[in-house]
Structure formats: C-alpha cells, structure tokens
Protein backbone atom coordinates (compact mmCIF):
# COMPACT_ATOMS: atom_id res chain seq x y z
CA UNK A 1 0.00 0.00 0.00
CA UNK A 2 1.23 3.30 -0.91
CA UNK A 3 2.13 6.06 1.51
CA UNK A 4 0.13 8.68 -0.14
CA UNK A 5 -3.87 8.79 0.82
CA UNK A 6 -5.94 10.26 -1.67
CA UNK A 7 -5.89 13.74 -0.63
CA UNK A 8 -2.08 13.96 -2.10
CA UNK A 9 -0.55 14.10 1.45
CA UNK A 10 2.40 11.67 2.62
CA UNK A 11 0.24 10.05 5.85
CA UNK A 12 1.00 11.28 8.83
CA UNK A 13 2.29 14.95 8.25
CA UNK A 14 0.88 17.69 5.69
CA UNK A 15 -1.80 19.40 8.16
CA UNK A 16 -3.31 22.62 7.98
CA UNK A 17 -0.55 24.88 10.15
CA UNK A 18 2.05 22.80 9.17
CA UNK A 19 2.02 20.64 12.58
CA UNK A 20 3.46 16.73 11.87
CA UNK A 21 3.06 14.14 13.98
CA UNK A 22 5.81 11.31 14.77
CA UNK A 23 9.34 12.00 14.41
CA UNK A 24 10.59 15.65 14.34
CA UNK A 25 12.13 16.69 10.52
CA UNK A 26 15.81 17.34 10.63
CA UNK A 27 16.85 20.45 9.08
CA UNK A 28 19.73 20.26 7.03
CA UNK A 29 21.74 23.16 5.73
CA UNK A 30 20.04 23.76 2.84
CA UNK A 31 16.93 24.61 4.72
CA UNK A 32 18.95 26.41 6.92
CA UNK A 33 20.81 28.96 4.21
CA UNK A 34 17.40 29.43 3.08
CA UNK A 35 15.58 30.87 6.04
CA UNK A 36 18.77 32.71 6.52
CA UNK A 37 18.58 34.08 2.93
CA UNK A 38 14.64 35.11 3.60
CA UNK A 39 16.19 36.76 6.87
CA UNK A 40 18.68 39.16 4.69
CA UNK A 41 15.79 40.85 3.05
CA UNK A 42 15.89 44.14 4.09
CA UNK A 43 11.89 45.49 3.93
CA UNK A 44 12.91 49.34 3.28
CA UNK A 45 14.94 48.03 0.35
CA UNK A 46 12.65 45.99 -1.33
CA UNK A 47 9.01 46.63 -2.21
CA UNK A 48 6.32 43.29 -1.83
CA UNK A 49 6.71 41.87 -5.35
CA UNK A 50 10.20 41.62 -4.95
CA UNK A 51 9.52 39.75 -1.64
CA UNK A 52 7.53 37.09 -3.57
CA UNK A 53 10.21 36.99 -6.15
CA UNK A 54 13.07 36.12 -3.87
CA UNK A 55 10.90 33.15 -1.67
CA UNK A 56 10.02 31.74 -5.24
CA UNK A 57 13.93 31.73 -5.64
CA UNK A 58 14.88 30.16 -2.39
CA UNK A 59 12.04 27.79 -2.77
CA UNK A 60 13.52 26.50 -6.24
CA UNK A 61 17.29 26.55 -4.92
CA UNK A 62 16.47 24.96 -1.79
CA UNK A 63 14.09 21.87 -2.64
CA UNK A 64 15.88 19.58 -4.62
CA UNK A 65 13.46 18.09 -7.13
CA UNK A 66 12.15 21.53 -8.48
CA UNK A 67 12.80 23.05 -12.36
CA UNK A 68 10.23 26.01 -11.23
CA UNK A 69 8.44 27.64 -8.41
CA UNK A 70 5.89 30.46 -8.14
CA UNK A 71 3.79 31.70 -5.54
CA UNK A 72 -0.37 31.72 -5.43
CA UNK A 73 -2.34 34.20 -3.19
CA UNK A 74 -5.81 34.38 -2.48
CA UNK A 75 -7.15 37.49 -1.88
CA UNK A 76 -11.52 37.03 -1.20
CA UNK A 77 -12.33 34.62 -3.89
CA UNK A 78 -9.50 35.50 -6.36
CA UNK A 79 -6.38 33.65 -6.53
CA UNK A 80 -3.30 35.50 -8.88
CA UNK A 81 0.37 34.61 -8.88
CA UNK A 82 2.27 37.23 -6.89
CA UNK A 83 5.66 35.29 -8.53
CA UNK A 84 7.35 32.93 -10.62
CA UNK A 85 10.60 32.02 -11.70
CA UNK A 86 9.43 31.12 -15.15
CA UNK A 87 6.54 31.50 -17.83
CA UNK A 88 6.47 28.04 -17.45
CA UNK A 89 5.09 28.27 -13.88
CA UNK A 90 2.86 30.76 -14.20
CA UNK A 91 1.42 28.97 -16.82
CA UNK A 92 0.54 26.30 -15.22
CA UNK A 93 -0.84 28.34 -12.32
CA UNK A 94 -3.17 30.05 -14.62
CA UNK A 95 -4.69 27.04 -15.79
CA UNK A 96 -5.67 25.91 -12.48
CA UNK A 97 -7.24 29.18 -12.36
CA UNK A 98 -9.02 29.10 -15.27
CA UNK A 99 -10.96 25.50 -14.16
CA UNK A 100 -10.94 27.19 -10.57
CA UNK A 101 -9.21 23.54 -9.40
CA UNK A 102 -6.10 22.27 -9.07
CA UNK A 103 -3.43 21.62 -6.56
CA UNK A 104 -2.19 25.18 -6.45
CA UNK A 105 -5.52 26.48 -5.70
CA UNK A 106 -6.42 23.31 -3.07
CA UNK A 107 -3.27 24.08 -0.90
CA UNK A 108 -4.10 27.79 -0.78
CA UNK A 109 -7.33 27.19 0.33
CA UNK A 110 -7.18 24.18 2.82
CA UNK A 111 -3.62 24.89 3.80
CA UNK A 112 -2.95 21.17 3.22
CA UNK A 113 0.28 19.74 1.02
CA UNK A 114 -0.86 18.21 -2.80
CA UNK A 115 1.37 15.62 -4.22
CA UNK A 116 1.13 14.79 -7.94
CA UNK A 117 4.03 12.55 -8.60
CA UNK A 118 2.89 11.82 -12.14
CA UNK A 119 1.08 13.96 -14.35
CA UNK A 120 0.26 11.43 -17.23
CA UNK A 121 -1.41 9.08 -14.04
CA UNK A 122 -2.79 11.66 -12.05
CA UNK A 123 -7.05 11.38 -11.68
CA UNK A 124 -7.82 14.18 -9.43
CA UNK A 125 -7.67 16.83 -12.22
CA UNK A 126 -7.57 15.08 -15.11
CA UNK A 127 -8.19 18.12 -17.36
CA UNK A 128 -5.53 19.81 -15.77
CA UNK A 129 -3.15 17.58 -15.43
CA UNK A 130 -3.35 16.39 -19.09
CA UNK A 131 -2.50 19.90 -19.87
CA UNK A 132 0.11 19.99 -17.44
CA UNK A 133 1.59 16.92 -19.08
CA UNK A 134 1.73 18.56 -22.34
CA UNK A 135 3.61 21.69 -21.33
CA UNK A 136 6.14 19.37 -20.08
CA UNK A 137 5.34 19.27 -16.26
CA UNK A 138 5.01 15.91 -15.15
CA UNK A 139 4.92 16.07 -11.11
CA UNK A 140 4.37 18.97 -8.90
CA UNK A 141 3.96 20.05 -5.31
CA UNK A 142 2.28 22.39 -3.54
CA UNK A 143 2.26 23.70 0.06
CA UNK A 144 -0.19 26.23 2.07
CA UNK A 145 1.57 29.58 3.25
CA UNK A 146 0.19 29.33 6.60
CA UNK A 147 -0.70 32.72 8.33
CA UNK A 148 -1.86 31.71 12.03
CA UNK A 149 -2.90 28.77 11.06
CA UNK A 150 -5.03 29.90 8.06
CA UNK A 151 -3.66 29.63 4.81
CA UNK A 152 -2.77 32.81 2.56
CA UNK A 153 -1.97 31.32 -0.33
CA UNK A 154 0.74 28.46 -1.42
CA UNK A 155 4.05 27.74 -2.72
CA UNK A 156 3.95 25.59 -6.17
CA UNK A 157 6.80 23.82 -7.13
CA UNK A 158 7.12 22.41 -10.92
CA UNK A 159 9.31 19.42 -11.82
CA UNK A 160 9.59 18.19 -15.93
CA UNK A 161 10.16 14.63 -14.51
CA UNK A 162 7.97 12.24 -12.74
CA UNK A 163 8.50 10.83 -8.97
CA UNK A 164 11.13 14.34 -8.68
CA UNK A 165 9.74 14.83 -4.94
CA UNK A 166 10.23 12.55 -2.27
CA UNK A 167 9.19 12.94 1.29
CA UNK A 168 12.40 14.68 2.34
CA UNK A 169 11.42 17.53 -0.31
CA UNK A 170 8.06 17.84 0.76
CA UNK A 171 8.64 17.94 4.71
CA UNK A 172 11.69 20.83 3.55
CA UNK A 173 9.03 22.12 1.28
CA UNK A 174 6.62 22.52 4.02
CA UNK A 175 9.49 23.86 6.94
CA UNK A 176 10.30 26.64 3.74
CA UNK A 177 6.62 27.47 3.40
CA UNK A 178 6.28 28.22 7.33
CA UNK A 179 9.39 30.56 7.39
CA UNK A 180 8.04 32.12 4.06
CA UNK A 181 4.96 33.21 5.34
CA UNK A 182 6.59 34.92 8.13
CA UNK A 183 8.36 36.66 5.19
CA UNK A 184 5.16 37.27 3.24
CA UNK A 185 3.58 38.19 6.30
CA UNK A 186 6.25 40.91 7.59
CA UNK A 187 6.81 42.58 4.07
CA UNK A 188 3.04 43.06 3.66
CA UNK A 189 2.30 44.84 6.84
CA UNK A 190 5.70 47.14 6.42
CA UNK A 191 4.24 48.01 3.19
CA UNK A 192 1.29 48.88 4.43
CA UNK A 193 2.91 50.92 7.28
CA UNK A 194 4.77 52.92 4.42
CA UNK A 195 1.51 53.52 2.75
CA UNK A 196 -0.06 55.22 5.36
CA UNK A 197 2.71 57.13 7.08
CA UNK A 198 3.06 58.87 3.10
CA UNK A 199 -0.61 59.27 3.27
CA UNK A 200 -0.37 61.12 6.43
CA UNK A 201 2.90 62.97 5.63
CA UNK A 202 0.94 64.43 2.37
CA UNK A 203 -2.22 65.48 4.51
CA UNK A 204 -0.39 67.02 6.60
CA UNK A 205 1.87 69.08 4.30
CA UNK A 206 -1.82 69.64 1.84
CA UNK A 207 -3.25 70.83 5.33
CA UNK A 208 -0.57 72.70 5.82
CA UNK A 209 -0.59 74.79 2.70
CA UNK A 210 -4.09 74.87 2.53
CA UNK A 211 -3.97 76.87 6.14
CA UNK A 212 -1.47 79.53 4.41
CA UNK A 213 -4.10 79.78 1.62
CA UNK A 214 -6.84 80.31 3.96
CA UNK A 215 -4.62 83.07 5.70
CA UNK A 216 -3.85 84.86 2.62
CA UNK A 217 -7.20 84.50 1.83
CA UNK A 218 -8.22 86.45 5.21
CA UNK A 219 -6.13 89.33 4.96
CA UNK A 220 -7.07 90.28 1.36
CA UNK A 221 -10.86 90.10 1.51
CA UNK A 222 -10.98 90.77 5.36
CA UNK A 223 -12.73 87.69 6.12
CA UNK A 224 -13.63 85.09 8.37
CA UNK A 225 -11.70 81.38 8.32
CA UNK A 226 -14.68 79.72 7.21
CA UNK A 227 -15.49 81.83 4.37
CA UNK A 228 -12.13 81.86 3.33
CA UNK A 229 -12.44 78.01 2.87
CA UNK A 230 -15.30 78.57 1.06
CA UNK A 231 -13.59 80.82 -1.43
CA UNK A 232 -10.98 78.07 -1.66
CA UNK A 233 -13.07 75.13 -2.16
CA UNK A 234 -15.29 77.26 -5.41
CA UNK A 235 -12.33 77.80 -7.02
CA UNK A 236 -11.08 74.55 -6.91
CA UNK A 237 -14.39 73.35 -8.13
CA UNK A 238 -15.05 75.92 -10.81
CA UNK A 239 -11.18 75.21 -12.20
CA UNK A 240 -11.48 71.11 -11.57
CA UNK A 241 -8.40 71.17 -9.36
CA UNK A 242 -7.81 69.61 -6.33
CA UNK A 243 -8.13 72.10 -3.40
CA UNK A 244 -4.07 71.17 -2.57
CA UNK A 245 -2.98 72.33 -6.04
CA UNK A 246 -4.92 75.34 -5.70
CA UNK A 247 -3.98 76.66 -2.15
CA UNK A 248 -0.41 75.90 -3.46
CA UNK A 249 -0.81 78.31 -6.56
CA UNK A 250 -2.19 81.27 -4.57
CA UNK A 251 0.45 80.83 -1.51
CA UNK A 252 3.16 80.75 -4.61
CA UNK A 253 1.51 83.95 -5.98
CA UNK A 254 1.71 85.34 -2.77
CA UNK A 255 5.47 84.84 -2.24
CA UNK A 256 7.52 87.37 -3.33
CA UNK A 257 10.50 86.79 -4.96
CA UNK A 258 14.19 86.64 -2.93
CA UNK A 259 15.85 90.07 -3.59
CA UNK A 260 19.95 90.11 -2.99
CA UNK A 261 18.97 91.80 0.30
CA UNK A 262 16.93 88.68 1.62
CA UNK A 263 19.75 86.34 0.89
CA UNK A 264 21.15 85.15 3.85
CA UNK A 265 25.10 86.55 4.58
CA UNK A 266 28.32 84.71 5.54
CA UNK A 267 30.74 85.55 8.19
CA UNK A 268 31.97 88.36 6.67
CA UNK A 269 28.56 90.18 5.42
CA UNK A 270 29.03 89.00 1.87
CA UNK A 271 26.09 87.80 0.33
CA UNK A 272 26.32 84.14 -0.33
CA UNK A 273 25.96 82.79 -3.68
C-alpha cells in the first residue's frame, strides 16, 4: 500500500498549520541557508513583489526536485500569482485558475500539502493535469503559506520529470513554506505601514498649505476662516483642481520673490551665492 492517501498528502504529516506528527524533521543546511537568505531581506529596500520573487527563488534553490516555483495568493475569492521564476510556472498556475481547481488552488485554500508525482497518471484533475503533461510538467507540489494557522496562499513547485519529490522535499518544502509566510507576512504589513505614514505625511503638508491659503485669503478680503475656505473650495471646483494644487498656486503667488537683500550673509557680510 502506498504512503500517499488520496488527498495527495504523505500520511502522517501535511496538516493545515504545518504541525506533523511522529518524528521531528531534521533540518539540514540547505533549509537552513534558506531561512537565513529570507532573513537578509531588508523590507525598506525591497518593495512586496520583490519579496515574492526572492521566496520563489529560495524555494527553487532549496528543494531539490524543483525546475520552477511560483507563488499563489488568495485574496476574497481570487487567486493571482504574486511570482514565478518562469513562464512556465505561471502557466501552469493560470490554468488551475481558469478550471478554478487544481493543486495550487487546493493548498491555498485548505492549507494542506498536494502531491502529484505523475502527471500522465494523475485522476484528481484530469483536465488539468493532461494539460500539465503537455507543457512538459510531469509532477508537482504544492504547500499552504500558513498565516496563524489559516492559509494565505501556497508555494507551487514544478518538476519536468515524474516521482522528482520525495518525502524529504516535501517535509523541507513545508518547513520553507512556514518561514516564508513569516516573510510574506512581515513585508506586507511594512508596506502597508509605508503607505499610510506617506498618506499622512501628504495630509499634513496639503493641510498645511491649505492653512497659508486660507490666511492669505483672510487678509485680502478681510474675512472670516470659514469663508475663506469657502472661497478656496469654489475655485477649486469651478477650475477642476484639487483644493491642494490650488492653495499651493495662490500661496506661490503670494510669495515674493528673494531680492539680494533677503539672501542670507556669511561671516563676513558678503552675500552668499
């Protein structure tokens, strides 16, 4: 009897957070220079994509049966390939997506690990997998990202051979995946961070500006703060700018131009130039 049940899993490990039972999985150096290569990434260096692009790197150097490797993500109900180190892959990621099945698509969702050691035998997706064969993939596996125990999404790794993953690749496989989301998970939330602190730095310099405008405003027409708003916001509506640009023109108009007597004066009291 063969060790593989019909769900594509090697019995015994393969669960949903990534939790074996029996014997604990060595880790051998190659799974250790690649969790130290995720570790190097630098996240104010590098922006998300590039993220993806490196773990589908790693993956491919580090387990030993795989030609290609690219990583699925499900965001809602959509599922897209955030990277790939190869047409090839991606490829044969977006035919899964096209039948909405596949083992790409079953490890994001379930966070469980799918096996196909031969394409031309496979009878899960036969559709797929016939396709598969013809592109010249002829076993693949794929393992759950797992984010807290839920999966994100899934690492799929390609192999133009049959049998190329044993159990030792798909228990490093799974150990990569684990470290990867941690990776995934980081770079995602710093990017997010650096989205909103630039959101905030620009509403606070467009608030700025717009309170010079509104000052300006005041000690032309003699007015009060909220009606010099109001001027502001009808002329950004009659001229279809955004209120920003247009408190920016009229403190800009405002500004008189540096005259050699402004310029500030070295040591000496010569003007600098």
């Amino acid at each position: 009897m063969s060790d593989q049940d019909e769900s594509g899993r090697t019995g015994g490990w393969g669960h949903g957070e990534g939790q074996r039972s029996g014997e604990a999985v060595p880790i051998g150096e190659g799974l250790l220079a690649a969790v130290a290569e995720l570790g190097r990434i630098v996240l104010s260096e590098v922006t998300l994509e590039e993220v993806f692009a490196r773990i589908a790197e790693v993956a491919r150097n580090t387990v030993a049966g795989a030609d290609e490797v690219s990583v699925t993500m499900i965001r809602g109900e959509r599922a897209n390939t955030s990277a790939a180190t190869s047409s090839f892959a991606r490829r044969l990621d977006e035919r899964q997506y096209a039948e909405s099945s596949g083992p790409c698509l079953r490890a994001a969702q379930t966070g469980e690990t799918f096996l196909i050691a031969a394409m031309t035998t496979e009878t899960r997706w036969p559709k797929y997998t016939a396709q598969a064969a013809a592109d010249g993939a002829l076993s693949s596996l794929s393992v759950a990202l797992p984010v807290h125990g839920d999966p994100i999404g899934a690492i799929n790794l390609y192999a133009r051979r049959r049998d190329a993953f044993d159990e030792h690749d798909q228990q490093v496989a799974e150990h990569f995946a684990g470290y990867a989301a941690v990776a995934v998970t980081n770079a995602a939330l710093y990017a997010a961070t650096a989205h909103l602190a630039g959101q905030m730095k620009q509403a606070m310099a467009s608030r700025a500006v717009i309170e010079q405008a509104k000052g300006i405003i005041m000690g032309e027409r003699r007015c009060t703060e909220d009606q010099a708003f109001a001027r502001l916001a009808k002329l950004s509506q009659d001229t279809n700018r955004k209120l920003r640009d247009v408190a920016a023109a009229l403190v800009e108009q405002a500004t008189p131009p540096m005259t050699i007597e402004d310029r500030p004066r070295s040591g000496n009291g010569r003007t600098k130039k």
